[in-house]
PDB file of N, CA and C in Angstrom:
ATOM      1  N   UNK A   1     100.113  63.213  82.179  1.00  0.00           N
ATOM      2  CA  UNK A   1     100.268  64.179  81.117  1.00  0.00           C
ATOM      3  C   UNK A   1      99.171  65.241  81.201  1.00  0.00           C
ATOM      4  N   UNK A   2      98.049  64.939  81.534  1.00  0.00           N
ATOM      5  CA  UNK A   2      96.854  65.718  81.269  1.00  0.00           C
ATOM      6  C   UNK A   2      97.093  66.717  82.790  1.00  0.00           C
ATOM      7  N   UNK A   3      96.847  66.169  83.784  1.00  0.00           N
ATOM      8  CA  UNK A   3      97.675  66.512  85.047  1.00  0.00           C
ATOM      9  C   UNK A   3      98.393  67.429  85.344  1.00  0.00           C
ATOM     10  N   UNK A   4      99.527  67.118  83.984  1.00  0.00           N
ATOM     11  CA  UNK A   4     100.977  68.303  83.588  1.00  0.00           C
ATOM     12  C   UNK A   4     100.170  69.659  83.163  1.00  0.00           C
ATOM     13  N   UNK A   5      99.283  69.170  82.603  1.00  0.00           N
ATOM     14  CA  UNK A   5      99.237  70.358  81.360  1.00  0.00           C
ATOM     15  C   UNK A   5      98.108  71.139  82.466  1.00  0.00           C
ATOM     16  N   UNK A   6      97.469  70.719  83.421  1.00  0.00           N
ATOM     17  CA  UNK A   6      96.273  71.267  83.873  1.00  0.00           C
ATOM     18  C   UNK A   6      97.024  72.345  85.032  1.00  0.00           C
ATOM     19  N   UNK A   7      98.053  71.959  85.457  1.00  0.00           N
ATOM     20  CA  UNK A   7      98.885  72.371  86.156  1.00  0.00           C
ATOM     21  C   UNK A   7      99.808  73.626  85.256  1.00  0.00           C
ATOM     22  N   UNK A   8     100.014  73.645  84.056  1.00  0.00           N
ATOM     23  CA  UNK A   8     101.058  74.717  83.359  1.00  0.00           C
ATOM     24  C   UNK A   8      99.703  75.553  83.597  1.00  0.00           C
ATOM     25  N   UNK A   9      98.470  75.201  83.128  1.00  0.00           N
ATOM     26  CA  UNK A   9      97.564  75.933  82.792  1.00  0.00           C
ATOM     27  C   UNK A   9      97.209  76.947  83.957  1.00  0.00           C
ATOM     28  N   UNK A  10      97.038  76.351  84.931  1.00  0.00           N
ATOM     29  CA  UNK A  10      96.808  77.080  86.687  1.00  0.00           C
ATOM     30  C   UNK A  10      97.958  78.401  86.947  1.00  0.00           C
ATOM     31  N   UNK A  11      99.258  77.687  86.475  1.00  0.00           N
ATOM     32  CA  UNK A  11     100.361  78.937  86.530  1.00  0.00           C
ATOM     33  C   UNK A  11     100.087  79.754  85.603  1.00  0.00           C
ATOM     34  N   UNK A  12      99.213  79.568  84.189  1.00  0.00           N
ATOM     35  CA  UNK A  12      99.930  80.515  83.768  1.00  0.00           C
ATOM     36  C   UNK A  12      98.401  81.964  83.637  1.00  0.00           C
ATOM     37  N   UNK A  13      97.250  81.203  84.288  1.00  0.00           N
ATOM     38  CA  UNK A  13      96.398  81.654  84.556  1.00  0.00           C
ATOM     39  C   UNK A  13      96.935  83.037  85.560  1.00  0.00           C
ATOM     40  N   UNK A  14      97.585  82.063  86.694  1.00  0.00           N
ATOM     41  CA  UNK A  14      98.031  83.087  87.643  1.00  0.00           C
ATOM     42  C   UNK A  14      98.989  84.012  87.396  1.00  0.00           C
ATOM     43  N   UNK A  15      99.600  83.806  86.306  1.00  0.00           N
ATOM     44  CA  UNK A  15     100.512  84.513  85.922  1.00  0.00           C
ATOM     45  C   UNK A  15      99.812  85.721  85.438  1.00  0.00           C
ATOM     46  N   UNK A  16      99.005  85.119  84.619  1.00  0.00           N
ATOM     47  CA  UNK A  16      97.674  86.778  83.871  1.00  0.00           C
ATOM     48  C   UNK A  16      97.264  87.349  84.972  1.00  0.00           C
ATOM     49  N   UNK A  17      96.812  86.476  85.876  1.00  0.00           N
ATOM     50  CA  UNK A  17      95.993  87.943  86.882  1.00  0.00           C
ATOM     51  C   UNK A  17      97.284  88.631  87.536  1.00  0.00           C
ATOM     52  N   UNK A  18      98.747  87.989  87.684  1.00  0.00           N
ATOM     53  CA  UNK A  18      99.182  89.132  88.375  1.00  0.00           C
ATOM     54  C   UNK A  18     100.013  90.341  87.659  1.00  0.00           C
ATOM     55  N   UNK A  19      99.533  89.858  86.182  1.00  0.00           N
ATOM     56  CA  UNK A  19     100.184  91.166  85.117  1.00  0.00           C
ATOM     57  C   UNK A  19      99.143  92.149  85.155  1.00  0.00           C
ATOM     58  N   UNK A  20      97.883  91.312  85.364  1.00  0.00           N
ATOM     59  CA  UNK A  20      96.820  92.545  84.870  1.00  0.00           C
ATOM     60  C   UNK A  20      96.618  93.253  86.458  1.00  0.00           C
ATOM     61  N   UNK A  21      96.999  92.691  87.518  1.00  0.00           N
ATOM     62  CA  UNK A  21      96.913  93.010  89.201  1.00  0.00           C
ATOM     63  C   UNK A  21      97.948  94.464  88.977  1.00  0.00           C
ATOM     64  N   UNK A  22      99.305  94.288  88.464  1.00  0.00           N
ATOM     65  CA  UNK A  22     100.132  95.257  88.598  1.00  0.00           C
ATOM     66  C   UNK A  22     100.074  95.820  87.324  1.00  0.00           C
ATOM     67  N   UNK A  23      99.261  96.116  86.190  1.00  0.00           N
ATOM     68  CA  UNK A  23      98.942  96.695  85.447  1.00  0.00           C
ATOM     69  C   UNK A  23      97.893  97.648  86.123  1.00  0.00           C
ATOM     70  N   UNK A  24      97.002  97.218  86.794  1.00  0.00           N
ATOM     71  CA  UNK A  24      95.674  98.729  87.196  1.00  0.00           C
ATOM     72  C   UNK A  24      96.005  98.946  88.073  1.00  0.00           C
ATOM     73  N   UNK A  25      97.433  98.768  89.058  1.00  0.00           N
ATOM     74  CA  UNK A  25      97.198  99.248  90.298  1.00  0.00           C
ATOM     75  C   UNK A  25      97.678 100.998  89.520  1.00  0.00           C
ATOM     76  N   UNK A  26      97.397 101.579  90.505  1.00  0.00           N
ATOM     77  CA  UNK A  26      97.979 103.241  90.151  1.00  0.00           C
ATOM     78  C   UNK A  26      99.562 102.954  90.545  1.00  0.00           C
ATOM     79  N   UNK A  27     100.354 104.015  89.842  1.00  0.00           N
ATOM     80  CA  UNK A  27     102.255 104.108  90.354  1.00  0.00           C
ATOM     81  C   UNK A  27     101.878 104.639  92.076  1.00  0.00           C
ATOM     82  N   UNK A  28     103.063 104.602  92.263  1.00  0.00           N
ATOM     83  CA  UNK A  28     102.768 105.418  94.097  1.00  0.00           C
ATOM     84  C   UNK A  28     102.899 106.810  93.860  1.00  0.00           C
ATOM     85  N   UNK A  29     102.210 107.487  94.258  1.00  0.00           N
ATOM     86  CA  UNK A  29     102.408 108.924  94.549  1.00  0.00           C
ATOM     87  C   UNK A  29     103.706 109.366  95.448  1.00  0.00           C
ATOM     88  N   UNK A  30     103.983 110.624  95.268  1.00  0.00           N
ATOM     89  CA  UNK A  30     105.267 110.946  96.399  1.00  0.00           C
ATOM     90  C   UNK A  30     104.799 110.737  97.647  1.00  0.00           C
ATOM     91  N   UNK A  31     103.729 111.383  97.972  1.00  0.00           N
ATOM     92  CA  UNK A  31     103.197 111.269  99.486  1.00  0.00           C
ATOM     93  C   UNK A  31     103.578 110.123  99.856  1.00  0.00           C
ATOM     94  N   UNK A  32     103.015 109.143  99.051  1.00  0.00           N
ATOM     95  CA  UNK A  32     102.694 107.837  99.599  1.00  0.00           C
ATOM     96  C   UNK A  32     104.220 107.070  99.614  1.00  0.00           C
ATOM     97  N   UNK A  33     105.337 107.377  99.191  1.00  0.00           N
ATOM     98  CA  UNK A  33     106.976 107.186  98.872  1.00  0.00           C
ATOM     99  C   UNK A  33     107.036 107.664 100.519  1.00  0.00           C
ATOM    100  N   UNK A  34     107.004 109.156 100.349  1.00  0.00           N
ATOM    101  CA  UNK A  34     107.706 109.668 101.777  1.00  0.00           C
ATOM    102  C   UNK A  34     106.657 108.809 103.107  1.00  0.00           C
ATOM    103  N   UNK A  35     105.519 108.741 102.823  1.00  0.00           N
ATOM    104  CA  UNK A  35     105.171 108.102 104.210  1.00  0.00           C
ATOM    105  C   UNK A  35     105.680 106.635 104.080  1.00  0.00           C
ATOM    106  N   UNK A  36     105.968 106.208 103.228  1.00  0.00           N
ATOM    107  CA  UNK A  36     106.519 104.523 103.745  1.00  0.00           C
ATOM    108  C   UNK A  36     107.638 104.439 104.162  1.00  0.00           C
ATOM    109  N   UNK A  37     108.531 105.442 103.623  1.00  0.00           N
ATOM    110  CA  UNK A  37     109.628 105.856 104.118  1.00  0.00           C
ATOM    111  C   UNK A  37     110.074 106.382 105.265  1.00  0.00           C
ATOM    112  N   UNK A  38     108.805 106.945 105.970  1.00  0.00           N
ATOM    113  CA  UNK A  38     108.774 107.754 107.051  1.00  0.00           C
ATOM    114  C   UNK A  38     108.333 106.465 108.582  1.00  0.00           C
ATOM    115  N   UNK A  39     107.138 105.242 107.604  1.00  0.00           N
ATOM    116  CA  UNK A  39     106.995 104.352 108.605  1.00  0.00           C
ATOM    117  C   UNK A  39     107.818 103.536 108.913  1.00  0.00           C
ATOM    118  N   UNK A  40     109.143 103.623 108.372  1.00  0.00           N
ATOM    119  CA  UNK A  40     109.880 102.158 108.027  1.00  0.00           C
ATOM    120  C   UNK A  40     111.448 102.999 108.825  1.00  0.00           C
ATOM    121  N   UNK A  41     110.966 104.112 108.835  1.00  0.00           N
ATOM    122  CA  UNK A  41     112.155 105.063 109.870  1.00  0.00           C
ATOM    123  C   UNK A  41     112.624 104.531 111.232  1.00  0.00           C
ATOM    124  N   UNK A  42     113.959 104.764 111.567  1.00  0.00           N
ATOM    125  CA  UNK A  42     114.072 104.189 112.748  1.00  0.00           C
ATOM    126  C   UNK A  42     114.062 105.287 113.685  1.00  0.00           C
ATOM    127  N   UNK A  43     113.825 106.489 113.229  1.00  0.00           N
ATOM    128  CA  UNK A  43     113.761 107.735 114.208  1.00  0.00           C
ATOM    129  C   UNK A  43     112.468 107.957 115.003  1.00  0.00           C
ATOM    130  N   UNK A  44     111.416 107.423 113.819  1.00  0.00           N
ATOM    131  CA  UNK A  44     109.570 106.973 114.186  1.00  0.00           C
ATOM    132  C   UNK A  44     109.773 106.776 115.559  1.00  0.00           C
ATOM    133  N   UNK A  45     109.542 106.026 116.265  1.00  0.00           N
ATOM    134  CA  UNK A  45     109.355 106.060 117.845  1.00  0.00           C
ATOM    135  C   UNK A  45     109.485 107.582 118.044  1.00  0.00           C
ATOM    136  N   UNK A  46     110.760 107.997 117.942  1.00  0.00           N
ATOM    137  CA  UNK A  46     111.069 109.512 119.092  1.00  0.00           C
ATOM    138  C   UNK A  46     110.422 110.144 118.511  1.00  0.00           C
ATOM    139  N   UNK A  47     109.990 110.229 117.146  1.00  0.00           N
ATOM    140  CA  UNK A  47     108.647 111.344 116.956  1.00  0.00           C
ATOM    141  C   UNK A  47     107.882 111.149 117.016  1.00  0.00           C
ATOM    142  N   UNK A  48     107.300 109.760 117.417  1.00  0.00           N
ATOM    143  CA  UNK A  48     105.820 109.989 118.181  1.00  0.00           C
ATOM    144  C   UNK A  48     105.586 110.401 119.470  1.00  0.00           C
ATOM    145  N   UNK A  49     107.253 110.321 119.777  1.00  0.00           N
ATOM    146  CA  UNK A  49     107.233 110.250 121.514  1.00  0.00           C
ATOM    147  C   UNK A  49     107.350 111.880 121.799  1.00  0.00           C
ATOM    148  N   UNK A  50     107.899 112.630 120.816  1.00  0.00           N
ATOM    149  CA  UNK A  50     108.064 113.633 121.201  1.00  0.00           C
ATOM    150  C   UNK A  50     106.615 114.750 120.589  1.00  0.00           C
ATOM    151  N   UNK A  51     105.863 113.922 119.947  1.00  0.00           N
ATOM    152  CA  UNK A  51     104.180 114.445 119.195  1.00  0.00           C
ATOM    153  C   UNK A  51     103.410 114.518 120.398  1.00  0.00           C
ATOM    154  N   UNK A  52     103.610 112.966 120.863  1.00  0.00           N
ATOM    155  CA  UNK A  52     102.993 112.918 122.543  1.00  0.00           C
ATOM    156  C   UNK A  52     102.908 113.767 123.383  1.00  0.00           C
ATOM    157  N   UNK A  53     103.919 114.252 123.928  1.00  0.00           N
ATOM    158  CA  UNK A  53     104.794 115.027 124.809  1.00  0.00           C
ATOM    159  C   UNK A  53     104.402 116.380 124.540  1.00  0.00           C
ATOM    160  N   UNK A  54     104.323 116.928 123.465  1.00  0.00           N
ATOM    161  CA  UNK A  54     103.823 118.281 122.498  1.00  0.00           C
ATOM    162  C   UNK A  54     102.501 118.028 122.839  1.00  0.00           C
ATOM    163  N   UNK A  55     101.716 117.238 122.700  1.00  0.00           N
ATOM    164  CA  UNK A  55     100.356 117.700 122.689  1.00  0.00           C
ATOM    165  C   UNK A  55      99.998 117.557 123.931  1.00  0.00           C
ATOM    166  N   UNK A  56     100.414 116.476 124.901  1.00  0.00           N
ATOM    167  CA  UNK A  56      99.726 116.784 126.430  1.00  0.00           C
ATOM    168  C   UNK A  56     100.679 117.934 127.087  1.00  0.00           C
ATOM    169  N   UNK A  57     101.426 119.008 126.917  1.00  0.00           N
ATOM    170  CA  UNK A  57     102.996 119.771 127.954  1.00  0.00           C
ATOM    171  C   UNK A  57     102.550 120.668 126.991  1.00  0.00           C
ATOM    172  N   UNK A  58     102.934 121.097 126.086  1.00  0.00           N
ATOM    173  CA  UNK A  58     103.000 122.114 125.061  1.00  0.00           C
ATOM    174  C   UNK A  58     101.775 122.882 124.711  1.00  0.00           C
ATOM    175  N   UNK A  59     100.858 122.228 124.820  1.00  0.00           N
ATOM    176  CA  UNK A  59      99.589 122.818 124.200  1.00  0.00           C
ATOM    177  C   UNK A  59      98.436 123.159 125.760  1.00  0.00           C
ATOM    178  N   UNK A  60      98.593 122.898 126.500  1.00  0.00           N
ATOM    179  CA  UNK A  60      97.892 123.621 127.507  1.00  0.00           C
ATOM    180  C   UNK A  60      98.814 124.710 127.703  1.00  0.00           C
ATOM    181  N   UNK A  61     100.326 124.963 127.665  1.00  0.00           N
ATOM    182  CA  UNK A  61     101.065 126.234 128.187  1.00  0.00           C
ATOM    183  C   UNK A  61     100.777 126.844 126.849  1.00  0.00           C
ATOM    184  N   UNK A  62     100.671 126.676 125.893  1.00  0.00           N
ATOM    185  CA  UNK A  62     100.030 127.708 124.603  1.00  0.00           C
ATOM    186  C   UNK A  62      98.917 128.183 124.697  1.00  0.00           C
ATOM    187  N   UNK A  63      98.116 127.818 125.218  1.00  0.00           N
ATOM    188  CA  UNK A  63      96.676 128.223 125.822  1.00  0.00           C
ATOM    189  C   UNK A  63      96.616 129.120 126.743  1.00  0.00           C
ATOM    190  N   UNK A  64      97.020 128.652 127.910  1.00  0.00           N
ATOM    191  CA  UNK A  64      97.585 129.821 129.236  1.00  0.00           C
ATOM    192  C   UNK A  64      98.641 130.893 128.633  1.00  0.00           C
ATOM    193  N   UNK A  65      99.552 130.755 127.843  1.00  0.00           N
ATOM    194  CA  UNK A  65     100.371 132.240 127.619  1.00  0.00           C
ATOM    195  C   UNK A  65     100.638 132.125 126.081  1.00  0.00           C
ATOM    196  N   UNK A  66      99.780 132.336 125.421  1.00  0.00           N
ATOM    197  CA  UNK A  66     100.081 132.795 123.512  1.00  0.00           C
ATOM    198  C   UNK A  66     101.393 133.203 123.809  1.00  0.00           C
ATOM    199  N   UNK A  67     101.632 134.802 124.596  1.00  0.00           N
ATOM    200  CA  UNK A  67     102.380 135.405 124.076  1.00  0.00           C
ATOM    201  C   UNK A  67     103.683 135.193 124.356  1.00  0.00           C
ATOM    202  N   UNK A  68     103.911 133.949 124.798  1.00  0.00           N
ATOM    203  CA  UNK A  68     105.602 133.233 124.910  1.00  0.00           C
ATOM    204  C   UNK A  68     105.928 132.535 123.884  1.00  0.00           C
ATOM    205  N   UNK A  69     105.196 132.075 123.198  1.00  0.00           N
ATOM    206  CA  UNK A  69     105.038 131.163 121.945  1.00  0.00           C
ATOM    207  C   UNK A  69     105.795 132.338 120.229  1.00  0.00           C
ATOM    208  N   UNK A  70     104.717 133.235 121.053  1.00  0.00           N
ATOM    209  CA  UNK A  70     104.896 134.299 119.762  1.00  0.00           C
ATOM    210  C   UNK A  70     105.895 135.266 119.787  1.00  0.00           C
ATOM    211  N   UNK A  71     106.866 135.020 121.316  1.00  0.00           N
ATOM    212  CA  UNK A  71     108.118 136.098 121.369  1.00  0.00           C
ATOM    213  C   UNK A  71     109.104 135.149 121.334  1.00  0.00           C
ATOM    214  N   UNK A  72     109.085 133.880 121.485  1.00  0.00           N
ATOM    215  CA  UNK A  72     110.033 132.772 121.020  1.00  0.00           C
ATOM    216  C   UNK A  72     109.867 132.669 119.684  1.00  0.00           C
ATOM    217  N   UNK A  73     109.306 132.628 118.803  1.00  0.00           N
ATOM    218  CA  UNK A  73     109.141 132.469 117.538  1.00  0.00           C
ATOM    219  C   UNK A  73     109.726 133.301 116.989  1.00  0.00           C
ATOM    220  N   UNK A  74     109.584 134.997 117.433  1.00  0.00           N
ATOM    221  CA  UNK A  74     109.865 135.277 116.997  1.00  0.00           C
ATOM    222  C   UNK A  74     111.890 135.849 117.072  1.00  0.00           C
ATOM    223  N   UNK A  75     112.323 135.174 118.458  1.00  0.00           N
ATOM    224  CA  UNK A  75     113.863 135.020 118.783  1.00  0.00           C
ATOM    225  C   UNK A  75     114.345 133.985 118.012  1.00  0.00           C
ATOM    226  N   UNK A  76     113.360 133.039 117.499  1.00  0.00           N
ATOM    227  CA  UNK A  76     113.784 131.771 116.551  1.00  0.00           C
ATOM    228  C   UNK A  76     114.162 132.554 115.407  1.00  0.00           C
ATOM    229  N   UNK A  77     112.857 133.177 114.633  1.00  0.00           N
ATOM    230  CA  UNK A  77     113.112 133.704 113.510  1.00  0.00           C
ATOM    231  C   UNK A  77     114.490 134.678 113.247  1.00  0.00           C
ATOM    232  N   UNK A  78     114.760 135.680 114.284  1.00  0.00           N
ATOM    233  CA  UNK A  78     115.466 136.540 114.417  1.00  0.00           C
ATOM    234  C   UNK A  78     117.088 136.010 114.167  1.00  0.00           C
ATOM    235  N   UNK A  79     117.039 134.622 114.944  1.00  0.00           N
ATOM    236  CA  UNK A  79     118.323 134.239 114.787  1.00  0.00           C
ATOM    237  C   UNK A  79     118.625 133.494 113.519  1.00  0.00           C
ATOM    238  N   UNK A  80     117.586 132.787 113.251  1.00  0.00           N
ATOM    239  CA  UNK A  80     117.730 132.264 111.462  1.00  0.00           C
ATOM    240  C   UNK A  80     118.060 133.243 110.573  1.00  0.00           C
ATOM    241  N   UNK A  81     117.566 134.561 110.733  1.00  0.00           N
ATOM    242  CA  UNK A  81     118.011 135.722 109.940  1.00  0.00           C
ATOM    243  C   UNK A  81     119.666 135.893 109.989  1.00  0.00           C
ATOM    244  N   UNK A  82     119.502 136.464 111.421  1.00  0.00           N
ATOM    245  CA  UNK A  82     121.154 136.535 112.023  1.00  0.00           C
ATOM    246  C   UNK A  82     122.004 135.619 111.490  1.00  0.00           C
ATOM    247  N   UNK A  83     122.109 134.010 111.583  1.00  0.00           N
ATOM    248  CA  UNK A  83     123.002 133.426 111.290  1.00  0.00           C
ATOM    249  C   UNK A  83     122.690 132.729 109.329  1.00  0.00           C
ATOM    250  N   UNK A  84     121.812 133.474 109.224  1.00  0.00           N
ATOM    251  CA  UNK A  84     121.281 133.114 107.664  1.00  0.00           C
ATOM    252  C   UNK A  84     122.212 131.805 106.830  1.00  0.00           C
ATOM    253  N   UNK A  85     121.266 130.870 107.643  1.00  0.00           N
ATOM    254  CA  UNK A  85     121.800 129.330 107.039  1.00  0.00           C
ATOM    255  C   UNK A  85     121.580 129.440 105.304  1.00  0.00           C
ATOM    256  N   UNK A  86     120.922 129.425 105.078  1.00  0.00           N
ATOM    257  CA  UNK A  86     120.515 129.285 103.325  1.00  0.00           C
ATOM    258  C   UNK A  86     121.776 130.253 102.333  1.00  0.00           C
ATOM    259  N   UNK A  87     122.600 130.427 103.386  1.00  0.00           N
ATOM    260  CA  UNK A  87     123.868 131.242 102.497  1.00  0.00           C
ATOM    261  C   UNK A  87     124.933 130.063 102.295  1.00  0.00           C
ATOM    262  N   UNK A  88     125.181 128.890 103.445  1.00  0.00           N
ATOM    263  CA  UNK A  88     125.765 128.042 103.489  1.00  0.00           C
ATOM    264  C   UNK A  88     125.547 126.718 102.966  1.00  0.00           C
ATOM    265  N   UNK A  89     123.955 126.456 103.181  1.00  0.00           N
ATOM    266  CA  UNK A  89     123.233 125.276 103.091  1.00  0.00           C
ATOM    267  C   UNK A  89     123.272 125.223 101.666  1.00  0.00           C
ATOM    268  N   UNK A  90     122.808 125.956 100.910  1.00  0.00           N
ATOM    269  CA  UNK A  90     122.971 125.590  99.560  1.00  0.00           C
ATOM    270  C   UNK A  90     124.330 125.793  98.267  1.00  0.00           C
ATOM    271  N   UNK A  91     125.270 126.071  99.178  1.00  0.00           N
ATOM    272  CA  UNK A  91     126.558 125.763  98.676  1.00  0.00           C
ATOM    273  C   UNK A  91     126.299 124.300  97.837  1.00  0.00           C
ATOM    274  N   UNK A  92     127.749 124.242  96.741  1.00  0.00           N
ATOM    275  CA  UNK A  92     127.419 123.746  95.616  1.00  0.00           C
ATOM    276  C   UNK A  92     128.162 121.960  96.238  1.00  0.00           C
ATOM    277  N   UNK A  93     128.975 122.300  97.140  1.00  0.00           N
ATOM    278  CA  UNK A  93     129.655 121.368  97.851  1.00  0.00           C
ATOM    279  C   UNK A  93     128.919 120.509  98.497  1.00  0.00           C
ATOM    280  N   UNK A  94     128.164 121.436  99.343  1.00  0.00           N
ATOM    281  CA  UNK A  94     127.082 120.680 100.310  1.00  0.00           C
ATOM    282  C   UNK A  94     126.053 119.973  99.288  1.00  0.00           C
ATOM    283  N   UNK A  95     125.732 120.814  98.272  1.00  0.00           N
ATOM    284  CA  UNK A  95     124.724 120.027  97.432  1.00  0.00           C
ATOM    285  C   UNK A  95     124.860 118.621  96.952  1.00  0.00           C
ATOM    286  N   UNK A  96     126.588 119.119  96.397  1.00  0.00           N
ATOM    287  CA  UNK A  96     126.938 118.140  95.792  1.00  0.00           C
ATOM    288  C   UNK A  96     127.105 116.752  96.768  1.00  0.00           C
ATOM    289  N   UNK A  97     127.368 116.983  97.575  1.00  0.00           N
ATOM    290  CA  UNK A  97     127.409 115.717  98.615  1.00  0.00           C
ATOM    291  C   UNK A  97     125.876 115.235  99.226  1.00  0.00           C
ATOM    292  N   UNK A  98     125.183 115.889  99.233  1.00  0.00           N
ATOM    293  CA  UNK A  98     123.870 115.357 100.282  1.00  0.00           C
ATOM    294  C   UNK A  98     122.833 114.953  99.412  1.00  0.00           C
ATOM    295  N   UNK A  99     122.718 115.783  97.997  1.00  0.00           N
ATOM    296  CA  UNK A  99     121.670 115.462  96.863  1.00  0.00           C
ATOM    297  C   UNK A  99     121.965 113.939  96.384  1.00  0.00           C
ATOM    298  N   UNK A 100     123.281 113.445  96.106  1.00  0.00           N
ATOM    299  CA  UNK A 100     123.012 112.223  95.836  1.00  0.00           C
ATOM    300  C   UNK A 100     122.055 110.759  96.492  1.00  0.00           C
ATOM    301  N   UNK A 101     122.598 111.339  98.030  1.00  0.00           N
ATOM    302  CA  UNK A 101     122.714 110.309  99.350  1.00  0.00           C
ATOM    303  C   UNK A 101     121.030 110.706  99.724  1.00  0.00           C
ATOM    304  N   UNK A 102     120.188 111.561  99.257  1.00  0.00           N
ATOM    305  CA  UNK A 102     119.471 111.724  99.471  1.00  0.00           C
ATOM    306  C   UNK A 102     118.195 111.229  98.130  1.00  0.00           C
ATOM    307  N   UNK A 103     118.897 111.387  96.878  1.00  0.00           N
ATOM    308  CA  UNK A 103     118.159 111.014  96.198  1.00  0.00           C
ATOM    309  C   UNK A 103     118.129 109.824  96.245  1.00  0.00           C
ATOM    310  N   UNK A 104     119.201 108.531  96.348  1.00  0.00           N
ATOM    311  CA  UNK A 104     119.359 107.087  96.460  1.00  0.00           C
ATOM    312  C   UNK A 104     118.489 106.691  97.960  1.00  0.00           C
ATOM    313  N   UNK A 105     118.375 107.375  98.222  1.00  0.00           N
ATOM    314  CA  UNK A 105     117.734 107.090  99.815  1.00  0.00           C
ATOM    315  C   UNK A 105     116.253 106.926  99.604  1.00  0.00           C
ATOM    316  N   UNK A 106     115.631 107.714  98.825  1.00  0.00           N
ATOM    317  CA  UNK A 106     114.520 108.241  98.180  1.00  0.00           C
ATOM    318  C   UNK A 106     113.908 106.982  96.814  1.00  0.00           C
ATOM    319  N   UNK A 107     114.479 106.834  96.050  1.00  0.00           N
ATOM    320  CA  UNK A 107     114.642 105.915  95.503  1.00  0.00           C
ATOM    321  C   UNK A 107     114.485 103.897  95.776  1.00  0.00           C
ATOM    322  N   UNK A 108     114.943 104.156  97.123  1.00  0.00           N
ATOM    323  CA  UNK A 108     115.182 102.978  97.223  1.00  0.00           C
ATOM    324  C   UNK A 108     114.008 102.499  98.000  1.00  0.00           C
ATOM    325  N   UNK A 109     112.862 103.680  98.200  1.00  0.00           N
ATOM    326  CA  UNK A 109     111.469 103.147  98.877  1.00  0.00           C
ATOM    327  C   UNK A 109     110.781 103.511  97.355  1.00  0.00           C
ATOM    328  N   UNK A 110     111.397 103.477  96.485  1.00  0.00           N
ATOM    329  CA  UNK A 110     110.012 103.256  95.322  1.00  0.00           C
ATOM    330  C   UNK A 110     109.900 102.495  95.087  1.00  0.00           C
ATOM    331  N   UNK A 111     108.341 101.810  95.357  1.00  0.00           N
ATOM    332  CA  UNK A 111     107.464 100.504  95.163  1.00  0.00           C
ATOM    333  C   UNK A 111     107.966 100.014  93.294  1.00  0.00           C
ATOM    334  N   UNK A 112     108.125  98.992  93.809  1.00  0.00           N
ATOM    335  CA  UNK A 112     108.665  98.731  91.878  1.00  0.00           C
ATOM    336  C   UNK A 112     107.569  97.628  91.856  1.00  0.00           C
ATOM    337  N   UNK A 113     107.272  97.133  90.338  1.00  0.00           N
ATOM    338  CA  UNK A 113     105.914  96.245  90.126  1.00  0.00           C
ATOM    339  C   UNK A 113     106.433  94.821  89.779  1.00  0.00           C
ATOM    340  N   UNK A 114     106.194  94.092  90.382  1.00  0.00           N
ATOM    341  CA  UNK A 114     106.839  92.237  90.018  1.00  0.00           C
ATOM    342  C   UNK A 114     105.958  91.894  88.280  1.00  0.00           C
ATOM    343  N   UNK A 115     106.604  91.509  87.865  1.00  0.00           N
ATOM    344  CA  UNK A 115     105.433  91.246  86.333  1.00  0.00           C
ATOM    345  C   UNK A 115     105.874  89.984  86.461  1.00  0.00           C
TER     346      UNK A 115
END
């Protein structure tokens, strides 16, 4: 009996520290949402692989010729103008379909607190 009770007592001890554990932790910040979200990605590999690849290939030919960097940029820009996505992209259709699937996606890496 005494045994019993020394034992409710141990749980329910532990039970307090882990209300008051997930009581002071801070909520998660967004940052900290999108990077868990971002580590837990299955795309992660190819963008490190392709960060890799960018910084040893990419960044010595930016060094040797700026000015290919800065006349591609600016044929990038030119054509984003030209084909001016943001006339299409934010159609009410497209919204309506991708904002949900995106907010539930979003959602479903928020850290929730065990009490």
């Amino acid at each position: 009996m005494i045994g019993n009770n020394l034992n409710s007592n141990a749980q329910l001890d532990h039970s307090r520290d882990e209300i008051r554990r997930a009581l002071s932790t801070p909520p998660a910040t967004p940052g900290q949402v999108v990077n868990q979200w971002l580590t837990a990605h299955p795309v992660k590999l190819a963008t490190d692989v392709i960060g890799d690849v960018t910084k040893t290939v990419v960044t010595p030919l930016a060094q040797r010729n700026p000015m290919i960097f800065v006349l591609s940029a600016a044929v990038v820009g030119g054509l984003l103008v030209w084909t001016r996505p943001w006339s299409w992209l934010f159609k009410p259709a497209v919204i309506g379909t991708l904002v949900p699937q995106i907010v539930a996606k979003a959602l479903a890496y928020v850290p929730t607190r065990n009490l």
